[in-house]
C-alpha atoms as a PDB file:
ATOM      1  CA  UNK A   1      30.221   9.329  -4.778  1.00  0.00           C
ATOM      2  CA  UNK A   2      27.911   6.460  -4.816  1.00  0.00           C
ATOM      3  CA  UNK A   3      28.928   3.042  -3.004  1.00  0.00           C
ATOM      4  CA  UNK A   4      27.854  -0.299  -3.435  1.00  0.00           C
ATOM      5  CA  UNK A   5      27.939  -3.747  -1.712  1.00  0.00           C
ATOM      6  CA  UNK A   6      31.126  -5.836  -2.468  1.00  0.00           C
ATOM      7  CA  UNK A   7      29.908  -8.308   0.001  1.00  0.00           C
ATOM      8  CA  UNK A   8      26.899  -8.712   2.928  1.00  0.00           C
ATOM      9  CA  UNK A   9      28.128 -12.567   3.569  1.00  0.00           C
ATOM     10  CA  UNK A  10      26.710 -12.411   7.318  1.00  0.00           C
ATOM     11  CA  UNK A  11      23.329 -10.846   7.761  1.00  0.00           C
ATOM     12  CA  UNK A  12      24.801  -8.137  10.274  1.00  0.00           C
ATOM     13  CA  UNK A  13      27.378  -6.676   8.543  1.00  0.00           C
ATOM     14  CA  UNK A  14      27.750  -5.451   5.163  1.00  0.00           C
ATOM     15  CA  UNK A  15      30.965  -4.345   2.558  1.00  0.00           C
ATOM     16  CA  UNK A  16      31.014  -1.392   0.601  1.00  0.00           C
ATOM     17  CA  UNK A  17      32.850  -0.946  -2.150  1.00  0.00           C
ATOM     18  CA  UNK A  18      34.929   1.191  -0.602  1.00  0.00           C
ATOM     19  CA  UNK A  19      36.579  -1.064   1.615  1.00  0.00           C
ATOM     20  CA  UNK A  20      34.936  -0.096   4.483  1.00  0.00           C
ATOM     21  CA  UNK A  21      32.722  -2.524   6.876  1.00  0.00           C
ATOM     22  CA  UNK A  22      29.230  -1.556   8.648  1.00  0.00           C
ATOM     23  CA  UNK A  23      27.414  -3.371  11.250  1.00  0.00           C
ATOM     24  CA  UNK A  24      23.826  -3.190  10.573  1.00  0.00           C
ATOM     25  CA  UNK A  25      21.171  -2.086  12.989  1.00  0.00           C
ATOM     26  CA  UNK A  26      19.200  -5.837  13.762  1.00  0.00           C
ATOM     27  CA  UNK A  27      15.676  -4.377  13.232  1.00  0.00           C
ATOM     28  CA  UNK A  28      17.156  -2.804   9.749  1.00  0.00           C
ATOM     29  CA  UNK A  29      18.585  -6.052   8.429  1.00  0.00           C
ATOM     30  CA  UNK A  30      15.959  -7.073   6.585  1.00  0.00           C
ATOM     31  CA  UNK A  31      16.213  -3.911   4.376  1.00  0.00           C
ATOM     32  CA  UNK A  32      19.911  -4.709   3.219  1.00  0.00           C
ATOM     33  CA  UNK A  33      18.432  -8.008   2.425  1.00  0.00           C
ATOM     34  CA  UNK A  34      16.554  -6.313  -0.625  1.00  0.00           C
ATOM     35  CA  UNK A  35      19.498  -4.662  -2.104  1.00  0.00           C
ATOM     36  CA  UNK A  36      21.632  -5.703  -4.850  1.00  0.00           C
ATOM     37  CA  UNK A  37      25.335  -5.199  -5.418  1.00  0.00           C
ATOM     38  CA  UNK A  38      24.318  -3.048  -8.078  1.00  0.00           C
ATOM     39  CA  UNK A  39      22.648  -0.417  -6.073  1.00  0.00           C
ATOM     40  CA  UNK A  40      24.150   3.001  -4.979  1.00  0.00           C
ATOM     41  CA  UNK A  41      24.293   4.098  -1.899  1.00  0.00           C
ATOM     42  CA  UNK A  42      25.136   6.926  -0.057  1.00  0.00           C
ATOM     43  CA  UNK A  43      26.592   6.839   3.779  1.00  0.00           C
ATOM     44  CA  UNK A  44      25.774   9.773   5.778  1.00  0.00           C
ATOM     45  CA  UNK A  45      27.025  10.933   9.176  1.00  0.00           C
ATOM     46  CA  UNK A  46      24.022  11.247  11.575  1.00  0.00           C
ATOM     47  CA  UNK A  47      23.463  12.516  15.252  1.00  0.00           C
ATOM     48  CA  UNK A  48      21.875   9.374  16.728  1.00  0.00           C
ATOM     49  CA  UNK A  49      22.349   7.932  20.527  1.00  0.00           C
ATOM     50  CA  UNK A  50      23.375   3.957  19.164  1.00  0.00           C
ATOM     51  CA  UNK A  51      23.764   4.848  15.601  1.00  0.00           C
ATOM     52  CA  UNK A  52      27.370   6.949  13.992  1.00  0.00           C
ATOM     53  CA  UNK A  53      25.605   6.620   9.822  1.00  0.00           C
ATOM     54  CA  UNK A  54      23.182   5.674   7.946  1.00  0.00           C
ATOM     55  CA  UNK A  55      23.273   3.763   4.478  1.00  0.00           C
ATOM     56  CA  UNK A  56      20.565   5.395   2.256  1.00  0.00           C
ATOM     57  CA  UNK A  57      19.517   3.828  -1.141  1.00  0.00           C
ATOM     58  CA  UNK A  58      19.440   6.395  -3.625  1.00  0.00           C
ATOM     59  CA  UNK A  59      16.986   4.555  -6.200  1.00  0.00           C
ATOM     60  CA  UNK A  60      14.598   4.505  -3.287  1.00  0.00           C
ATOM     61  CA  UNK A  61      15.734   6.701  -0.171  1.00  0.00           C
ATOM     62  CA  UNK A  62      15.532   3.609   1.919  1.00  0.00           C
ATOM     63  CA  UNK A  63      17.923   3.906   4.823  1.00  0.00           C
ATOM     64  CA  UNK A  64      19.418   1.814   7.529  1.00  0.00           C
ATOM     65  CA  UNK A  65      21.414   2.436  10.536  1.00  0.00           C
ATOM     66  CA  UNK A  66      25.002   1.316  10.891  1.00  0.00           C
ATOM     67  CA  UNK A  67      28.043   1.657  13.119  1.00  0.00           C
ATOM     68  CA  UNK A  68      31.775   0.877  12.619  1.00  0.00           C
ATOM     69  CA  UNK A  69      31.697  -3.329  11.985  1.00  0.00           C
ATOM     70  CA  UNK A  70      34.813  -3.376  14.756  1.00  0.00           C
ATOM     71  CA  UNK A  71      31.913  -1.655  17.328  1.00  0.00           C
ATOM     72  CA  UNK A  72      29.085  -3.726  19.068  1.00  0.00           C
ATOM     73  CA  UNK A  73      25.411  -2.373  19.554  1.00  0.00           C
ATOM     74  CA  UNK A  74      24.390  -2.049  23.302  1.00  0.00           C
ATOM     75  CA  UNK A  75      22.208  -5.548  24.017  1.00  0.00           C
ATOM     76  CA  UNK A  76      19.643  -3.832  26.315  1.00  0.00           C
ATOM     77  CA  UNK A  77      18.521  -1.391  23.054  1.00  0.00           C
ATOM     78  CA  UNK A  78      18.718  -3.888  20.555  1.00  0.00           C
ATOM     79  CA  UNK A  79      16.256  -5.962  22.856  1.00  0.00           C
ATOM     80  CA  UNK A  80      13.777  -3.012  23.149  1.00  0.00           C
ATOM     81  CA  UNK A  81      13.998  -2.208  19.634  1.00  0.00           C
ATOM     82  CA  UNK A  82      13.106  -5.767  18.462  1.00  0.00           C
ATOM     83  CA  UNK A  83      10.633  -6.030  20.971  1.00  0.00           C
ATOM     84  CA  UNK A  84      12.402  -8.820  23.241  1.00  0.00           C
ATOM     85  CA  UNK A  85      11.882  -8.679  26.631  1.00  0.00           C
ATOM     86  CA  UNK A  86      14.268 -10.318  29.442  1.00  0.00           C
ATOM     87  CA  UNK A  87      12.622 -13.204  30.887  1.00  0.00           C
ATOM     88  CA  UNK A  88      12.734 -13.512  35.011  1.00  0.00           C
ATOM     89  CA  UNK A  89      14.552 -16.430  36.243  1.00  0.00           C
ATOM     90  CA  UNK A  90      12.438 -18.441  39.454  1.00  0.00           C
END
C-alpha cells in the first residue's frame, strides 16, 4: 500500500497518511522538501546502525532515512554526517 504526506509542518518530521510520524534523517531533509502530498511512498524496514526505515518515493526511488518521531538521532552522528565539527573551547 502506498502512503502519502498528510502533513511535514516542521522540517524534521513528517506525517503519513497513515497516522504514523517519522523523524527525518537532517542530511535527508532536503529530499522530503521536494515531495508533494500527492506522492506515494513506500516505508521499508532496514538494517541500519541510527536508522529503523526508510521512506522511498516510488515515482522516483528517492529514499530517506527515518526513525520513530517519539526517538531522537544520536548528536555526535548527526554532526559527522553534516560535516560539523565540535569547536574546542580556550
Amino acid at each position: 500500500m502506498a502512503l502519502r504526506i498528510a502533513r511535514h509542518d516542521t522540517s524534521d518530521v513528517v506525517q503519513l497518511s497513515d497516522g504514523s510520524r517519522w523523524r527525518i534523517w537532517p542530511a535527508d531533509v532536503v529530499t522530503t522538501l521536494q515531495w508533494f502530498p500527492v506522492t506515494e511512498l513506500e516505508l521499508e524496514p532496514v538494517q541500519d546502525e541510527f536508522c529503523s526505515h526508510v521512506l522511498v518515493n516510488r515515482a522516483d526511488g528517492s529514499r530517506v532515512r527515518v526513525i520513530d518521531e517519539r526517538s531522537s538521532w544520536p548528536s555526535e552522528q548527526v554532526r559527522r554526517s553534516l560535516g560539523i565539527t565540535k569547536r574546542r573551547r580556550t
